[in-house]
N, C-alpha and C. Protein backbone atom coordinates (compact mmCIF):
# COMPACT_ATOMS: atom_id res chain seq x y z
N UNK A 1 142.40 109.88 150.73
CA UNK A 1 143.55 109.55 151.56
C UNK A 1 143.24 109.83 153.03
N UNK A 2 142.65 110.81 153.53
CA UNK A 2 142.26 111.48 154.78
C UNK A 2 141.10 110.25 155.25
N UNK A 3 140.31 110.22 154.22
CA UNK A 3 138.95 108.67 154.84
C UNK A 3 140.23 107.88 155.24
N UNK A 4 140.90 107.28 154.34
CA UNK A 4 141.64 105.43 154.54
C UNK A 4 142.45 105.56 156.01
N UNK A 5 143.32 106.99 156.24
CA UNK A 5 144.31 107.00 157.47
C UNK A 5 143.24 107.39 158.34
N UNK A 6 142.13 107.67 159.21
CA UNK A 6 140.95 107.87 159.49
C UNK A 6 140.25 106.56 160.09
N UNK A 7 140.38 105.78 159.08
CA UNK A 7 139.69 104.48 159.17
C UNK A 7 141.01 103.75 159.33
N UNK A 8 142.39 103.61 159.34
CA UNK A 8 142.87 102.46 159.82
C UNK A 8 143.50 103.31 161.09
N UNK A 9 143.37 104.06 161.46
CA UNK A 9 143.74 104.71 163.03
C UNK A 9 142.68 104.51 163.38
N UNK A 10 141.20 104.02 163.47
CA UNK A 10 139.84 103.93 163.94
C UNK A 10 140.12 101.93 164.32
N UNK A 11 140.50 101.78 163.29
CA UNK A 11 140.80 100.06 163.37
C UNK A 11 141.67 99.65 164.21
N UNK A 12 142.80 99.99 164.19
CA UNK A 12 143.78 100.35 164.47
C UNK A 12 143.71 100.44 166.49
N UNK A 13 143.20 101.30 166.54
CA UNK A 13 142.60 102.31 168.00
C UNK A 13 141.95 100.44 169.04
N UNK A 14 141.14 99.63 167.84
CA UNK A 14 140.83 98.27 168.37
C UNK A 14 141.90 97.11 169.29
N UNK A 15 142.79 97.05 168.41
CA UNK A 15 144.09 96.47 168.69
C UNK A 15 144.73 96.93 170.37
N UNK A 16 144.67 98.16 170.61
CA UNK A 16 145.33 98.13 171.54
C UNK A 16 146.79 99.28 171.96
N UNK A 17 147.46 99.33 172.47
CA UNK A 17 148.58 99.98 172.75
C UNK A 17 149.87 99.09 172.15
N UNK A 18 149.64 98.04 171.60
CA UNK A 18 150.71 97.31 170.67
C UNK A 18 150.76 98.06 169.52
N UNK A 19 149.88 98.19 168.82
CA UNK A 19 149.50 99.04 167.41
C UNK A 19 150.48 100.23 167.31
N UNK A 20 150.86 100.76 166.49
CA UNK A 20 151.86 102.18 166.13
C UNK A 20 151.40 102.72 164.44
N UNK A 21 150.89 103.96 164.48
CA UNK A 21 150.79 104.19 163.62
C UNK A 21 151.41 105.74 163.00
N UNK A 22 152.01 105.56 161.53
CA UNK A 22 152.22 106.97 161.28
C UNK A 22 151.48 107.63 159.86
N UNK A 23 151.30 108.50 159.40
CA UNK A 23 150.50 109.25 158.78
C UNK A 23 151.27 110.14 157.98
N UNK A 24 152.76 110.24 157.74
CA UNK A 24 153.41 110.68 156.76
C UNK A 24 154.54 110.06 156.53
N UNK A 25 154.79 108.87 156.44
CA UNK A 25 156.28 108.11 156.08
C UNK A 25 156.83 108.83 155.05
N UNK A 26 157.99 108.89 155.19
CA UNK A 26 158.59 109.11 153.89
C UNK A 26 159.31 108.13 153.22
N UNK A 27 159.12 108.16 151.67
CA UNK A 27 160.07 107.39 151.04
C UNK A 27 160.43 107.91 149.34
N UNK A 28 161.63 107.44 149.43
CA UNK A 28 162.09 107.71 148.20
C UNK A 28 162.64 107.00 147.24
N UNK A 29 163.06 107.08 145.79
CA UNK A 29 163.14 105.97 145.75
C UNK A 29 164.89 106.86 144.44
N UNK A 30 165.48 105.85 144.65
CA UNK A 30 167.39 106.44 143.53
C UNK A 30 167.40 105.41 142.16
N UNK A 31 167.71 105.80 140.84
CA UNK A 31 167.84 105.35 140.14
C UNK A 31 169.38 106.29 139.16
N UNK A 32 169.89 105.07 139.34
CA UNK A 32 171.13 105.28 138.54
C UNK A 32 171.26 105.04 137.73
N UNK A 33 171.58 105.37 136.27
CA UNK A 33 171.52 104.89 134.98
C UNK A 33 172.72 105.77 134.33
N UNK A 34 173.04 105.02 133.49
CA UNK A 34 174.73 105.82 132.03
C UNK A 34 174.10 107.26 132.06
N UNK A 35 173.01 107.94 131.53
CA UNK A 35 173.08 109.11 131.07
C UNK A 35 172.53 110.01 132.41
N UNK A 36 171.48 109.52 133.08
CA UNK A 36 170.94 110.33 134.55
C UNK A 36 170.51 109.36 135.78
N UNK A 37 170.68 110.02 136.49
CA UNK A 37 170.48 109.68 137.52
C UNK A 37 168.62 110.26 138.04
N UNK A 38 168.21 109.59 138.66
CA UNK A 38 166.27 110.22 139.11
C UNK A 38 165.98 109.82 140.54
N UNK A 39 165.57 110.64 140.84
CA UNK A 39 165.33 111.23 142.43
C UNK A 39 164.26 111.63 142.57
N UNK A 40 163.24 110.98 143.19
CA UNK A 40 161.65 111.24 143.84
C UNK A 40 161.44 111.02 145.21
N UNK A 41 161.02 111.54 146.02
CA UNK A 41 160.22 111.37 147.26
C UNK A 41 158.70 111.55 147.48
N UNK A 42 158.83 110.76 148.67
CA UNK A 42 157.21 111.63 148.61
C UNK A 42 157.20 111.49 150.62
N UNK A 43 155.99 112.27 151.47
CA UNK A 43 156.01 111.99 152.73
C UNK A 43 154.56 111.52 153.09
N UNK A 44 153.97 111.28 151.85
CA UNK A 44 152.42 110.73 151.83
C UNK A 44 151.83 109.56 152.38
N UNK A 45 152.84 108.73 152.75
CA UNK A 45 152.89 107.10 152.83
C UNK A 45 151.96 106.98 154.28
N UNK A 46 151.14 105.75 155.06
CA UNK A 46 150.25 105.77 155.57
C UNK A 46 150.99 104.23 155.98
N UNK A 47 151.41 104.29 157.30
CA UNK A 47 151.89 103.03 158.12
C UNK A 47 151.68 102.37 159.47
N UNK A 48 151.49 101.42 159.54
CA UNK A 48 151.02 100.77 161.11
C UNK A 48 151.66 99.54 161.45
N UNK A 49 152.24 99.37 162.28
CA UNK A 49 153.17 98.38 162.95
C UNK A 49 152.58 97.88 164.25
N UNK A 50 152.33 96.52 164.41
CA UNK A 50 151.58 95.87 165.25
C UNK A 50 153.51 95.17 166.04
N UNK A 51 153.81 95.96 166.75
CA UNK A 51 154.76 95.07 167.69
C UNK A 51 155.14 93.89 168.55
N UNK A 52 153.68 93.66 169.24
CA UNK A 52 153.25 92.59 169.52
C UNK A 52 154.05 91.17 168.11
N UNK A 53 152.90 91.26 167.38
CA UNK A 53 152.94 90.16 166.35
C UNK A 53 153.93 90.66 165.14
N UNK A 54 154.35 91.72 165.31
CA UNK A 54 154.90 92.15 163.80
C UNK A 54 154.53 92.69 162.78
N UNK A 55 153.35 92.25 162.88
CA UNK A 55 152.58 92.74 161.68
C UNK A 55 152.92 94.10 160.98
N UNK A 56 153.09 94.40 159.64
CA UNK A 56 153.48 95.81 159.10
C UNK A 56 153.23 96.29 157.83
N UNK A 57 152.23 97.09 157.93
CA UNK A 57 151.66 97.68 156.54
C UNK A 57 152.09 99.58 156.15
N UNK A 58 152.30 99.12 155.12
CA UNK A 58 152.40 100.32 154.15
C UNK A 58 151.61 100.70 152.90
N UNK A 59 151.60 102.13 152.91
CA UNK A 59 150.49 102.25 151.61
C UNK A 59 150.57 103.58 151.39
N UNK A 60 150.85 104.01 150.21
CA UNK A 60 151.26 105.36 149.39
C UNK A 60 150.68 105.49 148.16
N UNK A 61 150.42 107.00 147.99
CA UNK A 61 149.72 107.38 146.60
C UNK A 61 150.90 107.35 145.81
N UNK A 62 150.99 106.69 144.78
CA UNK A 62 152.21 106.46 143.91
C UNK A 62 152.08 107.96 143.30
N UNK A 63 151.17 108.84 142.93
CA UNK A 63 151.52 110.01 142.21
C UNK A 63 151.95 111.11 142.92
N UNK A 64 151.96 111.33 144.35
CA UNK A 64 152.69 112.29 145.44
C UNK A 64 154.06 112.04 145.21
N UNK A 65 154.67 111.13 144.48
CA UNK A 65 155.90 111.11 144.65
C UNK A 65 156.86 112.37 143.95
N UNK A 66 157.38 113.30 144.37
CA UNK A 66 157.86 114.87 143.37
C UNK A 66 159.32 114.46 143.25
N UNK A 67 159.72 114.94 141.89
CA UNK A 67 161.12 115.28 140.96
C UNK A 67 161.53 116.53 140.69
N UNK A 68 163.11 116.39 140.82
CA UNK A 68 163.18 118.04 140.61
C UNK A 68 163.36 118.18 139.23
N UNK A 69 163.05 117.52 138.02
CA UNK A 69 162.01 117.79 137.06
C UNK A 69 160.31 117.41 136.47
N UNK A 70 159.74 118.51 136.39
CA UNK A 70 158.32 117.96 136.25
C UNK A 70 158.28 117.18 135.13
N UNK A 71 158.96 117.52 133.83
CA UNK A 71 158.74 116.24 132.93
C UNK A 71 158.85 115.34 133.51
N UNK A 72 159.78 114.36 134.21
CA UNK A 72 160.25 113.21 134.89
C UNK A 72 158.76 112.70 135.74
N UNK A 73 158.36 113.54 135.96
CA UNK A 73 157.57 113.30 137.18
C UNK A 73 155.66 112.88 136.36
N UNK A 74 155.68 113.74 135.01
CA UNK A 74 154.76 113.20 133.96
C UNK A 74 154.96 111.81 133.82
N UNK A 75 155.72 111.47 133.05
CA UNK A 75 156.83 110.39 132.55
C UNK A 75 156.66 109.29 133.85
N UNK A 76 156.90 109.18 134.65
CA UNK A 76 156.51 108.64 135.73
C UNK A 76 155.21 108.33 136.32
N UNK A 77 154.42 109.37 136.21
CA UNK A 77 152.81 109.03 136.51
C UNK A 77 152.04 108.65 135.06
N UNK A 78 152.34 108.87 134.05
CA UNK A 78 151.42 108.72 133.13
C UNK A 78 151.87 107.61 132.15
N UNK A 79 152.97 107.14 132.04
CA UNK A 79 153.62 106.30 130.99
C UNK A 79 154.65 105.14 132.00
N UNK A 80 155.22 105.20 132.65
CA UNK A 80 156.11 104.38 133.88
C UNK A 80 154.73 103.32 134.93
N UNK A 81 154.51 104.12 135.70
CA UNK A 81 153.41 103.85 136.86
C UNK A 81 152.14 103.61 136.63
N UNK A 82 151.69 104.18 135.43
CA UNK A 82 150.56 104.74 135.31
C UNK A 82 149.14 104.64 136.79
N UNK A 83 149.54 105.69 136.85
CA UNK A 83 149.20 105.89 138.39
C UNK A 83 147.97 105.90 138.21
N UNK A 84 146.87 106.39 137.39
CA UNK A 84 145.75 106.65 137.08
C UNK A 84 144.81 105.11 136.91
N UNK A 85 145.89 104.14 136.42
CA UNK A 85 145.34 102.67 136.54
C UNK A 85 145.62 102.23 137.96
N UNK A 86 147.03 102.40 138.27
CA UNK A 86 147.33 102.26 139.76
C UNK A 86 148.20 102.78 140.75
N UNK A 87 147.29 103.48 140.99
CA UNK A 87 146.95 104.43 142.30
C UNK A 87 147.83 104.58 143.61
N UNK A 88 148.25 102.62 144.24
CA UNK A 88 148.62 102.75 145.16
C UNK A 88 149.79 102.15 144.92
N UNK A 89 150.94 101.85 145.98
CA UNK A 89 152.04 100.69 146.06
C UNK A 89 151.56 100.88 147.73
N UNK A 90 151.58 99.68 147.68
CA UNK A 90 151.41 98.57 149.07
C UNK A 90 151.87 97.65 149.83
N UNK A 91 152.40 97.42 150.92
CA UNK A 91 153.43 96.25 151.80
C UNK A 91 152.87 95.84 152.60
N UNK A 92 152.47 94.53 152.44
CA UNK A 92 151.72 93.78 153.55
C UNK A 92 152.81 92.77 154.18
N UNK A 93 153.44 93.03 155.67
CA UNK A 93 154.28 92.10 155.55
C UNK A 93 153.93 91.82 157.27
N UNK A 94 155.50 90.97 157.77
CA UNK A 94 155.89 90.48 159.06
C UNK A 94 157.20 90.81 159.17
N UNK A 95 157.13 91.66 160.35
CA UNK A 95 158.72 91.50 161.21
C UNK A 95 159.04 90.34 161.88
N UNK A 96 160.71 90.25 161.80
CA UNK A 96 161.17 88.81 161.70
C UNK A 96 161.02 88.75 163.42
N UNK A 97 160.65 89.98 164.19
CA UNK A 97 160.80 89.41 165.46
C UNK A 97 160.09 90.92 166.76
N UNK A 98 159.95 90.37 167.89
CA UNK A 98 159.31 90.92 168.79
C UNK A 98 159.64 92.54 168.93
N UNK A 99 159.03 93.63 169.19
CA UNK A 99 160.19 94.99 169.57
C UNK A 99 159.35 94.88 170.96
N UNK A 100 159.93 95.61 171.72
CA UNK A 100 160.01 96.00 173.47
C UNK A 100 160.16 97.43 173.42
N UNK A 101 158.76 97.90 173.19
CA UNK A 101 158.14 99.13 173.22
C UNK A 101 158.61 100.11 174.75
N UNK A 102 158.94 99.15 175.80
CA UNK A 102 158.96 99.90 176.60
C UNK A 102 160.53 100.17 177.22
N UNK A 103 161.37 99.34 176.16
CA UNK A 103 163.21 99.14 176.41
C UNK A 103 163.49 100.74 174.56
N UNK A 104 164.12 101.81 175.47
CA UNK A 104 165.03 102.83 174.13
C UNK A 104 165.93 101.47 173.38
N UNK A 105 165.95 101.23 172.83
CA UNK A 105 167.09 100.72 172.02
C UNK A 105 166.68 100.22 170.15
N UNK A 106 167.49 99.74 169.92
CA UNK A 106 168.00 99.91 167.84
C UNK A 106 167.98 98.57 168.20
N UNK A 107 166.93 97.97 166.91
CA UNK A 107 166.12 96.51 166.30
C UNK A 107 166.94 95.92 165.19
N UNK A 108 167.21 95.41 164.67
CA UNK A 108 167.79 94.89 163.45
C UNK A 108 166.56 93.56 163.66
N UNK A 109 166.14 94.12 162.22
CA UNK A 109 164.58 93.09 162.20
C UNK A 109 165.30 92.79 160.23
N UNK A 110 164.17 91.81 160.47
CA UNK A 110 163.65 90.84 158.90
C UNK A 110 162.64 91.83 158.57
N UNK A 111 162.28 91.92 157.49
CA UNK A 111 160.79 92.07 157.46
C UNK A 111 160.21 91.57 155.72
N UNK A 112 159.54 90.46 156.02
CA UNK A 112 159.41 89.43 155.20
C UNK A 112 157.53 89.74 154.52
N UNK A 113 157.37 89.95 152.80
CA UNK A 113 155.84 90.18 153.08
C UNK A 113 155.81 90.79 151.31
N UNK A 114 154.57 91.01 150.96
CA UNK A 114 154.54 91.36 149.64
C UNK A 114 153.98 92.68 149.21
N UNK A 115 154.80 93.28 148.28
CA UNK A 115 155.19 94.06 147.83
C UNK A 115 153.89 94.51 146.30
N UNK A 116 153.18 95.20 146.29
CA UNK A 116 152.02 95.70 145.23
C UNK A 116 152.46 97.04 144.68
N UNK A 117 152.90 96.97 143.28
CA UNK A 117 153.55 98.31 142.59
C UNK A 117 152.91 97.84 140.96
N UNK A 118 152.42 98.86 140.60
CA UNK A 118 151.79 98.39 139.12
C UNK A 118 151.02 97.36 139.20
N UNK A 119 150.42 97.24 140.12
CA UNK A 119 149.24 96.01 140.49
C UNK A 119 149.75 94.92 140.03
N UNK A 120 150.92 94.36 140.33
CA UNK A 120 151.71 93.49 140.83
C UNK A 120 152.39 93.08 141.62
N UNK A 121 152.01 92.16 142.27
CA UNK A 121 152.26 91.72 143.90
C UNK A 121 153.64 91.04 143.96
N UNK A 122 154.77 91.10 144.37
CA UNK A 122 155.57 89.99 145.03
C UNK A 122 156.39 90.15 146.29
N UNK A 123 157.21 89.11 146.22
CA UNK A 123 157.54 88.80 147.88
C UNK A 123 158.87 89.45 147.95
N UNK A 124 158.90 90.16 149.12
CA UNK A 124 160.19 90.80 149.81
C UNK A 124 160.61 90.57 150.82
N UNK A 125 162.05 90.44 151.13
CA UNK A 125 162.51 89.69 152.03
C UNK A 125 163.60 90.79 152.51
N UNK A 126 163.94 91.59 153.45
CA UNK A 126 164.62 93.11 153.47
C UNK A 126 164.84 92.73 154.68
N UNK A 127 165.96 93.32 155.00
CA UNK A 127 166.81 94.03 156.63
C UNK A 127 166.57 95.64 156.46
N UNK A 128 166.23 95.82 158.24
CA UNK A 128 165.85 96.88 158.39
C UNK A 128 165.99 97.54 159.94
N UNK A 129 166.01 98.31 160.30
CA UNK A 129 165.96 98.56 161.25
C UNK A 129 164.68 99.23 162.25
N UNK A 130 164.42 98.84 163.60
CA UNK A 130 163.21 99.20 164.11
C UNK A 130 164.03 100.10 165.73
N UNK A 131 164.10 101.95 165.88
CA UNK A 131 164.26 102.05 166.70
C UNK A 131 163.13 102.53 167.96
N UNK A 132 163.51 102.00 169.30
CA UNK A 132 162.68 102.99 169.86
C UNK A 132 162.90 103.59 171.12
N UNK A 133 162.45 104.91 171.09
CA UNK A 133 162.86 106.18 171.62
C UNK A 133 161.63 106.92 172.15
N UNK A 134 161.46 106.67 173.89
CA UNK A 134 160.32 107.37 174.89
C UNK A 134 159.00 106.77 173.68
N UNK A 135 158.80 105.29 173.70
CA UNK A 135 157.27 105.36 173.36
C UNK A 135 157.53 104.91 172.01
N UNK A 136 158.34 105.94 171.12
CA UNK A 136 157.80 106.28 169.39
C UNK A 136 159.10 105.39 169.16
N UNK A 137 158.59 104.63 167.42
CA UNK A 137 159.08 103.94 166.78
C UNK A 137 159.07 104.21 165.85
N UNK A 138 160.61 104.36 165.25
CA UNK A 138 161.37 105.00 163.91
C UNK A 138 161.54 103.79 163.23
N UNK A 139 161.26 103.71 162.12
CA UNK A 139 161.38 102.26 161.12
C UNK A 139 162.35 102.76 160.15
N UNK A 140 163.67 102.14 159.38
CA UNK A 140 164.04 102.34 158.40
C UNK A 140 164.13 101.07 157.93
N UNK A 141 164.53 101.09 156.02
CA UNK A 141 164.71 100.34 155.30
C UNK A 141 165.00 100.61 154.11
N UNK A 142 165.87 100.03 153.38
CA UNK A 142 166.56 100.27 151.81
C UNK A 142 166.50 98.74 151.56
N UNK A 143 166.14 99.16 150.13
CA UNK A 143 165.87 97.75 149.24
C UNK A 143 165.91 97.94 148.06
N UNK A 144 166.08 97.10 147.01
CA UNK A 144 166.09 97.17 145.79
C UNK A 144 164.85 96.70 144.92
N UNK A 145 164.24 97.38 144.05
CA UNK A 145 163.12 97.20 143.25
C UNK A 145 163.55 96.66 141.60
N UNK A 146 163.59 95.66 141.24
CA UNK A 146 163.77 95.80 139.71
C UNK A 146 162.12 95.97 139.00
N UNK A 147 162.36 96.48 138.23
CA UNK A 147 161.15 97.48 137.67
C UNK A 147 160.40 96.31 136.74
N UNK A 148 161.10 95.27 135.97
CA UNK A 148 160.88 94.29 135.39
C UNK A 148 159.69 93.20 136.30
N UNK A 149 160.41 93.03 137.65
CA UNK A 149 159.34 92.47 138.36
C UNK A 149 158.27 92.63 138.87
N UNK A 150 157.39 93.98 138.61
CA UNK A 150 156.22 94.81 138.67
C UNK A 150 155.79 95.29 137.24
N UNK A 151 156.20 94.38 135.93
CA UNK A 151 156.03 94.59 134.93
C UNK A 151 156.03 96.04 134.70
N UNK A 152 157.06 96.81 134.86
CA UNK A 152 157.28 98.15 134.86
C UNK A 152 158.40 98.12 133.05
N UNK A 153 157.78 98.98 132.01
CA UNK A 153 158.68 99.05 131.00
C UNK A 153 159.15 99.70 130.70
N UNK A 154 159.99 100.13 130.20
CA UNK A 154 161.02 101.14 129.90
C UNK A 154 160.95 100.89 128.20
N UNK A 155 161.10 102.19 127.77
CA UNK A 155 160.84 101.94 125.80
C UNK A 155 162.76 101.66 125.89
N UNK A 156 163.08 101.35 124.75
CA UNK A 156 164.52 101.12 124.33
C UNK A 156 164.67 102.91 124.42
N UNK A 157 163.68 103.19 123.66
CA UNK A 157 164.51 104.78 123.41
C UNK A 157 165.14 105.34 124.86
N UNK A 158 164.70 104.93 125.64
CA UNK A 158 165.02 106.09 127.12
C UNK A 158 166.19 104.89 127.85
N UNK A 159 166.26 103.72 127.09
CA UNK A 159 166.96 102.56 128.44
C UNK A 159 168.45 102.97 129.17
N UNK A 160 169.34 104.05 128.31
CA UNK A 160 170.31 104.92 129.03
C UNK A 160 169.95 105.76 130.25
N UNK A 161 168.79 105.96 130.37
CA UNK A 161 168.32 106.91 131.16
C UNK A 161 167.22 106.78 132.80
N UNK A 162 167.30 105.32 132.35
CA UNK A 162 166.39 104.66 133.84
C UNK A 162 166.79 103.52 133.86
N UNK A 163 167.76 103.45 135.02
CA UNK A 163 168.24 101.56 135.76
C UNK A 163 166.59 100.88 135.69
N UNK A 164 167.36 99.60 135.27
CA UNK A 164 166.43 98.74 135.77
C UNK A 164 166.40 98.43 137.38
N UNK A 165 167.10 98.71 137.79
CA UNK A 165 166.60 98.29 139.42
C UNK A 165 166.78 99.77 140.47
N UNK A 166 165.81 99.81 140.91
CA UNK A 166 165.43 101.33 141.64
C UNK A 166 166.03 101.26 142.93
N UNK A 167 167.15 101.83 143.78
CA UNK A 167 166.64 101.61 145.18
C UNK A 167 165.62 102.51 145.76
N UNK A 168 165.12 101.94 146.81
CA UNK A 168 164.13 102.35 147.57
C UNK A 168 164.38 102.41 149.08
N UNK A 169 163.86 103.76 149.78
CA UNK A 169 164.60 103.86 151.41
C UNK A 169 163.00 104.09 151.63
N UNK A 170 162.85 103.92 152.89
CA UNK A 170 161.58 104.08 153.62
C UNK A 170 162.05 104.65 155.00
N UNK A 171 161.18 105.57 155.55
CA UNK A 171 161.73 106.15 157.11
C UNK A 171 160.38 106.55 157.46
N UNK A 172 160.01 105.98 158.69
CA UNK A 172 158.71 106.04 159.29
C UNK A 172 159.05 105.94 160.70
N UNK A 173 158.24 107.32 161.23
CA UNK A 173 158.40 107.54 162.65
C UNK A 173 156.54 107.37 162.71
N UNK A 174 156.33 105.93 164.19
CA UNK A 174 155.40 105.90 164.23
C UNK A 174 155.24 105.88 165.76
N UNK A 175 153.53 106.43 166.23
CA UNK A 175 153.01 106.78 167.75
C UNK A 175 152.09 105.32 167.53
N UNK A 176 151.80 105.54 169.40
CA UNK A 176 150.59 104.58 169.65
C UNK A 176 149.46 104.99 168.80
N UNK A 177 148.66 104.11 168.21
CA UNK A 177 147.57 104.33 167.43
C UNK A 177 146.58 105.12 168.22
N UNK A 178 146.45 104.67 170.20
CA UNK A 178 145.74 105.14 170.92
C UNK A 178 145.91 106.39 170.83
N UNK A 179 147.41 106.79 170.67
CA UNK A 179 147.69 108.13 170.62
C UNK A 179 147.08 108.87 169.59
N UNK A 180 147.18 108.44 168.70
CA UNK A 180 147.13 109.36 167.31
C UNK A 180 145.24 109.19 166.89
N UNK A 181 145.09 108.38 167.57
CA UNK A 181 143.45 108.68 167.28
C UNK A 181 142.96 110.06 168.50
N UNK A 182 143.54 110.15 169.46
CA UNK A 182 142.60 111.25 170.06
C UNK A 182 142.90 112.34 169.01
């Protein structure tokens, strides 16, 4: 994890003072279901936002994500995710529009692009917000995941106990890449 954020703040550093990168996003993800409710975060996530063009990538170790039960959190990496086959969830996308790095003010952006969870790719189409404040850019976003569409299964035995559709929040405070490479 330390090589990949390393090497895309090195890449990154190429681009310019458009580039923004952060090195601990957080995200979490809520599932509501008849018998429980499940609650994971993680602050592992690895993000870079090209303002200029939009451009916006994300990328997290799916097994950093912690529960405030560890069974849940087995159950999740070893039989749900199986994290050990795959490793990452990934967002390769585009913001629907320009930010003005050098104006403080709150973005209401698109951000349109595909989505890799269980090494299955598809397309997301989300509202979100892009603020910015002296320089740094705070990203949020909530979206909905159905677990079905990342071929994610659930046995019948547990189906009281995990929604099929997850939400998901993302919050990423990101610097100039120039910055964060010195």
């Amino acid at each position: 994890m330390i090589l990949f954020t390393v090497l895309l703040l090195g890449v990154l550093h190429a681009f310019g003072q458009d580039v923004y990168s952060c090195r601990n996003a957080n995200l979490s993800f809520f599932s509501s279901a008849p018998l429980e409710d499940i609650e994971a975060k993680t602050d592992k996530g690895v993000a870079a936002i090209n303002a200029k063009t939009g451009a916006i990538y994300f990328k997290v170790p799916v097994n950093t994500f912690q529960f405030k039960k560890k069974l849940m959190q087995e159950h999740f990496n070893e039989n749900y995710l199986e994290t050990e086959k795959y490793p990452w969830a990934e967002f390769k996308g585009k913001l629907s529009g320009p930010i003005d790095c050098t104006k403080n003010g709150t973005y209401d952006v698109t951000v349109d692009g595909n989505m890799t969870i269980h090494g299955v790719q598809k397309a997301y189409t989300e509202k979100g917000t892009v603020t910015v404040n002296n320089g740094q850019l705070t990203a949020t976003c909530k979206f909905n995941v159905k677990l079905e569409d990342h071929k994610i299964k659930i046995p019948t035995l547990v189906i009281k106990n995990i929604a099929e559709v997850v939400e998901v929040t993302v919050n990423a405070t990101y610097i100039a890449a120039a910055t964060a490479a010195k």
